[in-house]
PDB file of N, CA and C in Angstrom:
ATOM      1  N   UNK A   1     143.408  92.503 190.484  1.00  0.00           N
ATOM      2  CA  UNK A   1     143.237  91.556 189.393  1.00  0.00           C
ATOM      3  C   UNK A   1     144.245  90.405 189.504  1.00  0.00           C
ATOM      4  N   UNK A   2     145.496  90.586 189.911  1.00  0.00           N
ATOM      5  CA  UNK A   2     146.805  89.539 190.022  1.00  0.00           C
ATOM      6  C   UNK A   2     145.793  88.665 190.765  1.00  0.00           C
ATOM      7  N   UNK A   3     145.527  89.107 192.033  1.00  0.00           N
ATOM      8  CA  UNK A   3     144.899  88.120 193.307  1.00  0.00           C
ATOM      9  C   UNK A   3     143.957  86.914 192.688  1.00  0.00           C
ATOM     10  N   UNK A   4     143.109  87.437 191.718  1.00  0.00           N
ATOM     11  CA  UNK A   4     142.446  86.780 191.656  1.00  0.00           C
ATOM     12  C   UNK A   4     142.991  85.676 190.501  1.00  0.00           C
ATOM     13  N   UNK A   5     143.847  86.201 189.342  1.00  0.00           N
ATOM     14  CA  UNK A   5     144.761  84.824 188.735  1.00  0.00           C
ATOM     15  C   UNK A   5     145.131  83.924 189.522  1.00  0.00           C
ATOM     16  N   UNK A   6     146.284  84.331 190.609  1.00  0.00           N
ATOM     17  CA  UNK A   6     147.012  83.844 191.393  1.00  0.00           C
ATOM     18  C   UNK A   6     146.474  83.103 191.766  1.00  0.00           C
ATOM     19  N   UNK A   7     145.283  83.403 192.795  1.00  0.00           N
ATOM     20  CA  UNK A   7     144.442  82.751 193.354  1.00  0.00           C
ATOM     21  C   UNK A   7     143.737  81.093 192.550  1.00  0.00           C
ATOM     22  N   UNK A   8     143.476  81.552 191.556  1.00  0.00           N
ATOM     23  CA  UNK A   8     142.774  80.449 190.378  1.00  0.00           C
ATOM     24  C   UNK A   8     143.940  79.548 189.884  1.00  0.00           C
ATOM     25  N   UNK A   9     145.242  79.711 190.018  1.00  0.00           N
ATOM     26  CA  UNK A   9     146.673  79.071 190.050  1.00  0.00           C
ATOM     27  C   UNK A   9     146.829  77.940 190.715  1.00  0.00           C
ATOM     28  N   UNK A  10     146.468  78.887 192.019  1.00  0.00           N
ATOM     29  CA  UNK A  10     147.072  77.616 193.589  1.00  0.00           C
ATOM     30  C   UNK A  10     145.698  77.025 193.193  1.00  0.00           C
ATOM     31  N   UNK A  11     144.469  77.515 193.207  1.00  0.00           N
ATOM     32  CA  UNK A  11     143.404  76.330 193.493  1.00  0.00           C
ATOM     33  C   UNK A  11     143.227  75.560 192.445  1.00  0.00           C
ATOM     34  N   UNK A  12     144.048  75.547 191.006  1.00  0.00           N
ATOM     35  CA  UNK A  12     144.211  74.679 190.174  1.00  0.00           C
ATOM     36  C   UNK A  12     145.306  73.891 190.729  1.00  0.00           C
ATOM     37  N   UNK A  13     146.205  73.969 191.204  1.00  0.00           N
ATOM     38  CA  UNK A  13     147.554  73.290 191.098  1.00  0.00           C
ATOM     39  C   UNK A  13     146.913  72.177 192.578  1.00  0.00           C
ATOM     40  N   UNK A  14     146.504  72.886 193.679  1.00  0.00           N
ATOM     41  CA  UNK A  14     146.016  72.033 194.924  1.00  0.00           C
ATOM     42  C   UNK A  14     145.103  70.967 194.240  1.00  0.00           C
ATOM     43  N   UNK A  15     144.471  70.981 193.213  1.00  0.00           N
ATOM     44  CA  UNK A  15     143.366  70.045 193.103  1.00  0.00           C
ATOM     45  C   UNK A  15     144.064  68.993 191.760  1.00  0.00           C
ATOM     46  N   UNK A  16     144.816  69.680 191.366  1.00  0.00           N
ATOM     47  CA  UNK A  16     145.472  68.719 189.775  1.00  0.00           C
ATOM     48  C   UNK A  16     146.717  67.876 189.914  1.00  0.00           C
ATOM     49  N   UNK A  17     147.720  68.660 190.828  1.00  0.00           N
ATOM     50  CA  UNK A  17     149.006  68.650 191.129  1.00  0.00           C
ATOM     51  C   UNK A  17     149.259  66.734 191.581  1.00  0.00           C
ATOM     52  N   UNK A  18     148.246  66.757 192.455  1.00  0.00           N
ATOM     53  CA  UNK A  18     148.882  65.239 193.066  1.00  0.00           C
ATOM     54  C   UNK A  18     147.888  63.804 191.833  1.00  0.00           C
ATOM     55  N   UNK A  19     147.231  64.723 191.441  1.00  0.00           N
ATOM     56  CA  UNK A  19     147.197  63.372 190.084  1.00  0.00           C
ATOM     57  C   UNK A  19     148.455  63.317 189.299  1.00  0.00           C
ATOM     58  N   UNK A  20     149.085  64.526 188.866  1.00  0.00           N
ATOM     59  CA  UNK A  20     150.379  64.127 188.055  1.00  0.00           C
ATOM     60  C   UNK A  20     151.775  64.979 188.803  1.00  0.00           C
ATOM     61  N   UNK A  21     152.098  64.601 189.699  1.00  0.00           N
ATOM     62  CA  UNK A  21     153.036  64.886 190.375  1.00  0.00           C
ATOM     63  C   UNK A  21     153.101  63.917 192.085  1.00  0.00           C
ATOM     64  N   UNK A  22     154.286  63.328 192.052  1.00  0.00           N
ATOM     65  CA  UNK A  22     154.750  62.389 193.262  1.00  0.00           C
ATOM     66  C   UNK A  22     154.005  63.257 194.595  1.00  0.00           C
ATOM     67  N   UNK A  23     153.877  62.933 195.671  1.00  0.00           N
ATOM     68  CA  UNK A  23     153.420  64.168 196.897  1.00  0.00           C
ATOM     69  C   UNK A  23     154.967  64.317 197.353  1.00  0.00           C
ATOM     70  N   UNK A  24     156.237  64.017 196.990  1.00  0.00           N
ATOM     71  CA  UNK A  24     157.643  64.277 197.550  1.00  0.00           C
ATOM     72  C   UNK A  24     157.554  65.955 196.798  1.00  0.00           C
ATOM     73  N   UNK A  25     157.226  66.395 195.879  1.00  0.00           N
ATOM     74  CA  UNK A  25     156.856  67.237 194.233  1.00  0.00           C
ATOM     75  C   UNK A  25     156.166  68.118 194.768  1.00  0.00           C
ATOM     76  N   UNK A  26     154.947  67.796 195.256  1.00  0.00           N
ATOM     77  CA  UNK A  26     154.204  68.652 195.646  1.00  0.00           C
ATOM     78  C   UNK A  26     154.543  69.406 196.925  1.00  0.00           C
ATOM     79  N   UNK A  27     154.932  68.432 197.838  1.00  0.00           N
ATOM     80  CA  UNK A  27     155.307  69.341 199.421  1.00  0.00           C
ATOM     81  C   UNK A  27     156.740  70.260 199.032  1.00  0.00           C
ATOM     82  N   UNK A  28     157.421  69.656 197.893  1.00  0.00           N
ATOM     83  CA  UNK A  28     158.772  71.018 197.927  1.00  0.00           C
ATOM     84  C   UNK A  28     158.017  72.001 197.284  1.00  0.00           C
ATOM     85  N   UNK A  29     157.108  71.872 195.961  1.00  0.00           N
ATOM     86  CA  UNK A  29     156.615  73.227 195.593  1.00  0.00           C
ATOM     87  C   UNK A  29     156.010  73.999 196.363  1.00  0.00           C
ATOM     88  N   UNK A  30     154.995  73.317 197.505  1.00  0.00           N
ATOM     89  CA  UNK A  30     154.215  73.823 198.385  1.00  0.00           C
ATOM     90  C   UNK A  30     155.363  74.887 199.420  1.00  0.00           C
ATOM     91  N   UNK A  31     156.020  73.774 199.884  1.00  0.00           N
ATOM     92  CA  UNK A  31     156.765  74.876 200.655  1.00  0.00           C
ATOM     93  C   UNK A  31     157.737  76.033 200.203  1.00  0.00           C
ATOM     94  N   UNK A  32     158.374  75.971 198.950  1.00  0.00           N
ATOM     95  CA  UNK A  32     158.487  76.899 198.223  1.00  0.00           C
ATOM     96  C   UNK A  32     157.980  78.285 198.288  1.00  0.00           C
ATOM     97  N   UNK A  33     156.429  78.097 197.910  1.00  0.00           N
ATOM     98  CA  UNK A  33     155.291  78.638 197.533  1.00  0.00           C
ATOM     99  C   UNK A  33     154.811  79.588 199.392  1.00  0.00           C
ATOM    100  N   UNK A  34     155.027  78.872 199.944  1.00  0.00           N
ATOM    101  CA  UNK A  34     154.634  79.478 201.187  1.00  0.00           C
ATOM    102  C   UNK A  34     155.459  80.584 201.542  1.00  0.00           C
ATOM    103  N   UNK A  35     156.127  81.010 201.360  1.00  0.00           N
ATOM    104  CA  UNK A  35     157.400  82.184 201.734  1.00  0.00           C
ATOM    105  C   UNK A  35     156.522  83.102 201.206  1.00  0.00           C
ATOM    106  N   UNK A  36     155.460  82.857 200.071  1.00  0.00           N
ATOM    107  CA  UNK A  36     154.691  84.354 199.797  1.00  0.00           C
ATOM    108  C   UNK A  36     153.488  84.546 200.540  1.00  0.00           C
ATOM    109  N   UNK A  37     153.115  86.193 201.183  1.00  0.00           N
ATOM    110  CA  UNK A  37     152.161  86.513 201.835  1.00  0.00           C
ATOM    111  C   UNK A  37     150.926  85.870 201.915  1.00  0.00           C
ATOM    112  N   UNK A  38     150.357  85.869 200.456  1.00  0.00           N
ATOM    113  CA  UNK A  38     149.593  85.412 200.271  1.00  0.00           C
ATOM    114  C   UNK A  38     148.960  83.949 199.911  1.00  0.00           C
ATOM    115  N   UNK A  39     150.273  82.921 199.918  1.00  0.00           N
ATOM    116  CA  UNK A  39     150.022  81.577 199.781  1.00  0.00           C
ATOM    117  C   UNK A  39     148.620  81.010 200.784  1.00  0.00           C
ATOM    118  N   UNK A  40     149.327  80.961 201.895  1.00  0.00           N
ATOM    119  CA  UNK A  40     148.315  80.169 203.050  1.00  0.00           C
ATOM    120  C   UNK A  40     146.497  80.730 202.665  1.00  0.00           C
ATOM    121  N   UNK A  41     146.075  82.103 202.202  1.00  0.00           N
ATOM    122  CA  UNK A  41     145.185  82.346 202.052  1.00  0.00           C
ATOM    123  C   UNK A  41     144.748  81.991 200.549  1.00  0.00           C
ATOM    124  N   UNK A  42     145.306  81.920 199.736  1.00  0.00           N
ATOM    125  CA  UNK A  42     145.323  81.206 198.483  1.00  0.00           C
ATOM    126  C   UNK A  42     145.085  79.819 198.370  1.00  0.00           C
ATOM    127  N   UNK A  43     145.881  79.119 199.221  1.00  0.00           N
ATOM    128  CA  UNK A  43     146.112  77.676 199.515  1.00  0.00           C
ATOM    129  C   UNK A  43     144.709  76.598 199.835  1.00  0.00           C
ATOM    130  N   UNK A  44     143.863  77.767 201.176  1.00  0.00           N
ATOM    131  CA  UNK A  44     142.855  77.265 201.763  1.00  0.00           C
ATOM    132  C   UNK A  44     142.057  77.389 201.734  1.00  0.00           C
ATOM    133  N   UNK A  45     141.475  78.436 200.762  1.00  0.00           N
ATOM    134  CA  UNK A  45     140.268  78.756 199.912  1.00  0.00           C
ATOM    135  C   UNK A  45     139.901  78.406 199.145  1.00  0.00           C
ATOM    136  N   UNK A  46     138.675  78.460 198.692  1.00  0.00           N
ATOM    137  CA  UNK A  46     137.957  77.812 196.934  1.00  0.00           C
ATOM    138  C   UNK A  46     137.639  79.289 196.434  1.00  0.00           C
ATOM    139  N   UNK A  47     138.297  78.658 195.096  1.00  0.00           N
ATOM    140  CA  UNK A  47     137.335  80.035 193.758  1.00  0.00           C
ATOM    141  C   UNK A  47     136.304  79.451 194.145  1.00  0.00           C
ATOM    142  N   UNK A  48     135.754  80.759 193.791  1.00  0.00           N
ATOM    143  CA  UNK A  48     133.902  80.620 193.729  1.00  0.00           C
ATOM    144  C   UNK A  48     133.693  80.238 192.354  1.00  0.00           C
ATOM    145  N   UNK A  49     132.385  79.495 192.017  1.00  0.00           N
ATOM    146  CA  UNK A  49     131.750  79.202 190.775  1.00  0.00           C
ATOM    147  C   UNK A  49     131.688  80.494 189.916  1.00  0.00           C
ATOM    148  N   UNK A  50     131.360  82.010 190.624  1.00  0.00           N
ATOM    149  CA  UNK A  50     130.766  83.076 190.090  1.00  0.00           C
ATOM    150  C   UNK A  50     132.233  83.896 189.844  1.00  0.00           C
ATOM    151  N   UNK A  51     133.668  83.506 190.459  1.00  0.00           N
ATOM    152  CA  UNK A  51     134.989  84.012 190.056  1.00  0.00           C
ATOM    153  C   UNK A  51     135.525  83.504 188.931  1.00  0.00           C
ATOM    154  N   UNK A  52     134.885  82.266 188.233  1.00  0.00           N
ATOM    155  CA  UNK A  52     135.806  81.794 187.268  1.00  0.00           C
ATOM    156  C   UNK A  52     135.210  82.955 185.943  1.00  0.00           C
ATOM    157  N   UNK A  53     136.274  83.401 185.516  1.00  0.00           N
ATOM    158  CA  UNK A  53     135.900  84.100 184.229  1.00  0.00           C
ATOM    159  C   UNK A  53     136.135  83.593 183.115  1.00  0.00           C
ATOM    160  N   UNK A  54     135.147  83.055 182.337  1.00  0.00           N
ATOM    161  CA  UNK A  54     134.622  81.747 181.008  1.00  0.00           C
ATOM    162  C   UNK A  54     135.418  82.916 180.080  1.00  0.00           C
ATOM    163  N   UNK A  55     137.053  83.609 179.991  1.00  0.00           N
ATOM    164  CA  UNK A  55     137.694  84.403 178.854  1.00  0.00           C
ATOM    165  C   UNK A  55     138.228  83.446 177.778  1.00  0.00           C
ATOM    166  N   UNK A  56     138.105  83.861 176.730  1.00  0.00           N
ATOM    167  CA  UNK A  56     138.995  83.070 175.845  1.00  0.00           C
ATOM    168  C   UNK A  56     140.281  83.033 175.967  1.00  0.00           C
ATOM    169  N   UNK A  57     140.942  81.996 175.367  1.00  0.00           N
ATOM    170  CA  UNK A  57     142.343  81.313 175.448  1.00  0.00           C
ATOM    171  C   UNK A  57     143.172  82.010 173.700  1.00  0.00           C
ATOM    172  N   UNK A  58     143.764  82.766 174.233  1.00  0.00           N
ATOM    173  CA  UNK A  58     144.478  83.066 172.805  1.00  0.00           C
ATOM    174  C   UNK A  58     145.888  82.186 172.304  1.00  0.00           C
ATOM    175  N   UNK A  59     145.305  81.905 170.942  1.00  0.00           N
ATOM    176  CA  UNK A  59     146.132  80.756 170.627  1.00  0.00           C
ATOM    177  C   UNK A  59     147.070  81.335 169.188  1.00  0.00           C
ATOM    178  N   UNK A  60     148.596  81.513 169.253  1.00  0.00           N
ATOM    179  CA  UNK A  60     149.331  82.453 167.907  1.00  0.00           C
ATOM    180  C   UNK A  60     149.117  80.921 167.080  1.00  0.00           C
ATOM    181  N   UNK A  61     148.483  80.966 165.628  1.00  0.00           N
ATOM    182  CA  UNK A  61     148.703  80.317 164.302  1.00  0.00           C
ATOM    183  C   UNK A  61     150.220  80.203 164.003  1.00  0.00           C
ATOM    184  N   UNK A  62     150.118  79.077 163.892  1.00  0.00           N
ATOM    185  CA  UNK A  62     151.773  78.358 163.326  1.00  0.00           C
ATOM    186  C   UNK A  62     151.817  78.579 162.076  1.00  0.00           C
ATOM    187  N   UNK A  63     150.118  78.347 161.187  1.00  0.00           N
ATOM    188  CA  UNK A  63     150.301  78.971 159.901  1.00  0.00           C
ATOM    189  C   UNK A  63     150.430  80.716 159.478  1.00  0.00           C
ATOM    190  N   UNK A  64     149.627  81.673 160.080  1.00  0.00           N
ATOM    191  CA  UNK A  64     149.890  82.672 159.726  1.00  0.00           C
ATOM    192  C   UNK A  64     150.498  83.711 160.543  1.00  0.00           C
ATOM    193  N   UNK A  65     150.671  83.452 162.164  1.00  0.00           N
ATOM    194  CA  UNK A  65     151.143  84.064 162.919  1.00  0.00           C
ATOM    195  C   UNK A  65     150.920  85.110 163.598  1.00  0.00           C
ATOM    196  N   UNK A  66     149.290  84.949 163.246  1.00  0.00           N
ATOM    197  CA  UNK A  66     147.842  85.969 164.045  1.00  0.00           C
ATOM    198  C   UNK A  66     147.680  85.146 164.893  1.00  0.00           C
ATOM    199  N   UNK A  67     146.992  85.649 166.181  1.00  0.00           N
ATOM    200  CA  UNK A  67     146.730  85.826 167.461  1.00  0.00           C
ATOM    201  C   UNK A  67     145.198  85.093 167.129  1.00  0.00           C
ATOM    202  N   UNK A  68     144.678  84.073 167.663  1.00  0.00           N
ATOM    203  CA  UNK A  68     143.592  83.255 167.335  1.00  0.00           C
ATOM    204  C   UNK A  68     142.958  83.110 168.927  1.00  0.00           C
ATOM    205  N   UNK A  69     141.537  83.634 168.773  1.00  0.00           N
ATOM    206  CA  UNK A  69     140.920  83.649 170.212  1.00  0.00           C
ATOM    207  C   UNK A  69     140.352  81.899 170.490  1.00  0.00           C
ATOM    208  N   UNK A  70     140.185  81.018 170.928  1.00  0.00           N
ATOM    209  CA  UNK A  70     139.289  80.130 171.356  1.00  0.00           C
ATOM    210  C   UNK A  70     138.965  79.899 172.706  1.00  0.00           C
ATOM    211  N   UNK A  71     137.825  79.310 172.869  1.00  0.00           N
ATOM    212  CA  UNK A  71     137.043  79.350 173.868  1.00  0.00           C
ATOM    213  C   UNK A  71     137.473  77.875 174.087  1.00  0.00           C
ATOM    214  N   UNK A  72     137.564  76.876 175.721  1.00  0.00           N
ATOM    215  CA  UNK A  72     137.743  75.646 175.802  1.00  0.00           C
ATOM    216  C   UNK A  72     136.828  75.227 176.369  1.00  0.00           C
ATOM    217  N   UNK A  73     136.020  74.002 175.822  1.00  0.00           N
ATOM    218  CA  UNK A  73     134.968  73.059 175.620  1.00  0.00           C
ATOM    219  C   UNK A  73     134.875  72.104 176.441  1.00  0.00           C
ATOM    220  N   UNK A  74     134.582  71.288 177.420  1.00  0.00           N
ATOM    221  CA  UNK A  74     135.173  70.077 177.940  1.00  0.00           C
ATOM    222  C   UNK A  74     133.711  69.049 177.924  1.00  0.00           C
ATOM    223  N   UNK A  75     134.066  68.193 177.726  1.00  0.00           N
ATOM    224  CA  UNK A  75     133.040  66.718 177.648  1.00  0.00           C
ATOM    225  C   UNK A  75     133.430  65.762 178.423  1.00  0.00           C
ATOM    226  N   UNK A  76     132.948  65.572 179.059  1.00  0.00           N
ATOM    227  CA  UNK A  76     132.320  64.682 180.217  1.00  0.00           C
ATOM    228  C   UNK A  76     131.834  63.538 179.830  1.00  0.00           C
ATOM    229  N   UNK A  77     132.422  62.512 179.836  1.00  0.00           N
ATOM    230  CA  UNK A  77     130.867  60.874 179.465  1.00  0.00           C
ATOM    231  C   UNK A  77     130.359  60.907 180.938  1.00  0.00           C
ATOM    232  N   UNK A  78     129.223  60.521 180.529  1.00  0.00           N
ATOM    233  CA  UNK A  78     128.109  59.817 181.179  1.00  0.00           C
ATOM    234  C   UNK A  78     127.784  58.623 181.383  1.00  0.00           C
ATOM    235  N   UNK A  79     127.679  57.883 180.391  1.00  0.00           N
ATOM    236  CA  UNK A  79     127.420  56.974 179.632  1.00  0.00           C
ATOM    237  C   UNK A  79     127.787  56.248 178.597  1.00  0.00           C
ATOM    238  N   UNK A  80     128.940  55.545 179.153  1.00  0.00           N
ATOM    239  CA  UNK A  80     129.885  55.512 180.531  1.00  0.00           C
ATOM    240  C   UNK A  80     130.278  55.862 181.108  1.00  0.00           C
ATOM    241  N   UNK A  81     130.114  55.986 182.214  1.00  0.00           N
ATOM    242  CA  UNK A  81     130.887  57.123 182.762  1.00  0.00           C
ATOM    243  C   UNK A  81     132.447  56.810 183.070  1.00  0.00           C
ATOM    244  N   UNK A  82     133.171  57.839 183.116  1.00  0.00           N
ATOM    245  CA  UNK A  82     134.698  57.632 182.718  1.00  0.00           C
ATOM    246  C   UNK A  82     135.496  58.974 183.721  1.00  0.00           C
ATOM    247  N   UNK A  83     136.999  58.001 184.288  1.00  0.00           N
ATOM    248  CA  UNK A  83     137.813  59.253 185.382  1.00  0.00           C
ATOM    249  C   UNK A  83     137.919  60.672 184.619  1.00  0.00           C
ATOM    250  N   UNK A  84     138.160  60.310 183.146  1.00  0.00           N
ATOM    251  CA  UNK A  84     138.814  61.405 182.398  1.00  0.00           C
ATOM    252  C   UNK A  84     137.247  62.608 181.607  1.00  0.00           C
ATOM    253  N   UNK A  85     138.339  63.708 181.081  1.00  0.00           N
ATOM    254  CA  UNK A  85     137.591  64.161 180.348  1.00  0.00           C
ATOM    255  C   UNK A  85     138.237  64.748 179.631  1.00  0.00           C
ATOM    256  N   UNK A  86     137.328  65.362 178.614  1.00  0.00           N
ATOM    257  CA  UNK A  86     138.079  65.761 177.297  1.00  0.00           C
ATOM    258  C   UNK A  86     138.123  67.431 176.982  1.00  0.00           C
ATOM    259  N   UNK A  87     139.326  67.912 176.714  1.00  0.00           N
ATOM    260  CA  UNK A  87     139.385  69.634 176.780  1.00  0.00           C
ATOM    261  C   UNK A  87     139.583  69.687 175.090  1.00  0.00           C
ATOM    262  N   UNK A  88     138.825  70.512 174.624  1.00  0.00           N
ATOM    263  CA  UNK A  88     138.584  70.890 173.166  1.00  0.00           C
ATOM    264  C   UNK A  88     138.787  72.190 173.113  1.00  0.00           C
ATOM    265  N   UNK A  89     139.727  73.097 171.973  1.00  0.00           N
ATOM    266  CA  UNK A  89     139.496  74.481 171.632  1.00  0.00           C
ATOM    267  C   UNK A  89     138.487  74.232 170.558  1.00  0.00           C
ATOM    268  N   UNK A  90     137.569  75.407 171.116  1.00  0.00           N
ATOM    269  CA  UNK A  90     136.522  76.191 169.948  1.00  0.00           C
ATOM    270  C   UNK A  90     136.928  77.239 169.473  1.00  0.00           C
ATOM    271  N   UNK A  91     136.711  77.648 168.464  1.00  0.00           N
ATOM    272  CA  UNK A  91     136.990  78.988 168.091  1.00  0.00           C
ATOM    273  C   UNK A  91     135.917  79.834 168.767  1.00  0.00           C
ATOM    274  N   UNK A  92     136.660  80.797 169.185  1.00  0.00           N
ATOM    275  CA  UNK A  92     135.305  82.090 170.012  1.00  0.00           C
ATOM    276  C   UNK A  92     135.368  83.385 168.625  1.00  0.00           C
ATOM    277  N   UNK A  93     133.554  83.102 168.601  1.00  0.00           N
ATOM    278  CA  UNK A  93     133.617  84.191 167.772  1.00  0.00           C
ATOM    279  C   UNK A  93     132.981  85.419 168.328  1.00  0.00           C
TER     280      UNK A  93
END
């Protein structure tokens, strides 16, 4: 189960990292990161479409200090179409 977080980690950070981080940033984390076994095979692979697991995001209330499940939403324009997009919590019921 780790493998497959881990895994969904590096292939977030390889694809996000150099929009908001210098590449001086990225090659020290990278090489950092390589001292573990499993980097290079982490590194050069894609999650599959059918590995991402759509789990909810648990979020603790500032007002009551229960454990709040939501699900995250994202919207896309079209029309216009636009670089960005937009990440929304839903509540998962």
């Amino acid at each position: 189960m780790w493998e497959r977080e881990a895994h969904f980690m590096v292939y977030g950070f390889r694809y996000m990292a150099p929009a908001i981080h210098s590449p001086e940033k990225v090659a020290a984390i990278v090489d950092r990161c390589s001292a573990a076994l499993e980097w290079d095979r982490f590194w050069s692979t894609e999650v599959g479409r059918g590995d991402i697991e759509r789990r909810p995001v648990r979020v603790l209330s500032p007002d009551t200090g229960d454990w709040m499940n939501y699900h995250i939403q994202v919207f896309k324009s079209e029309r216009p179409q636009r670089t960005w997009w937009i990440y929304s919590p839903a509540p998962a019921t």
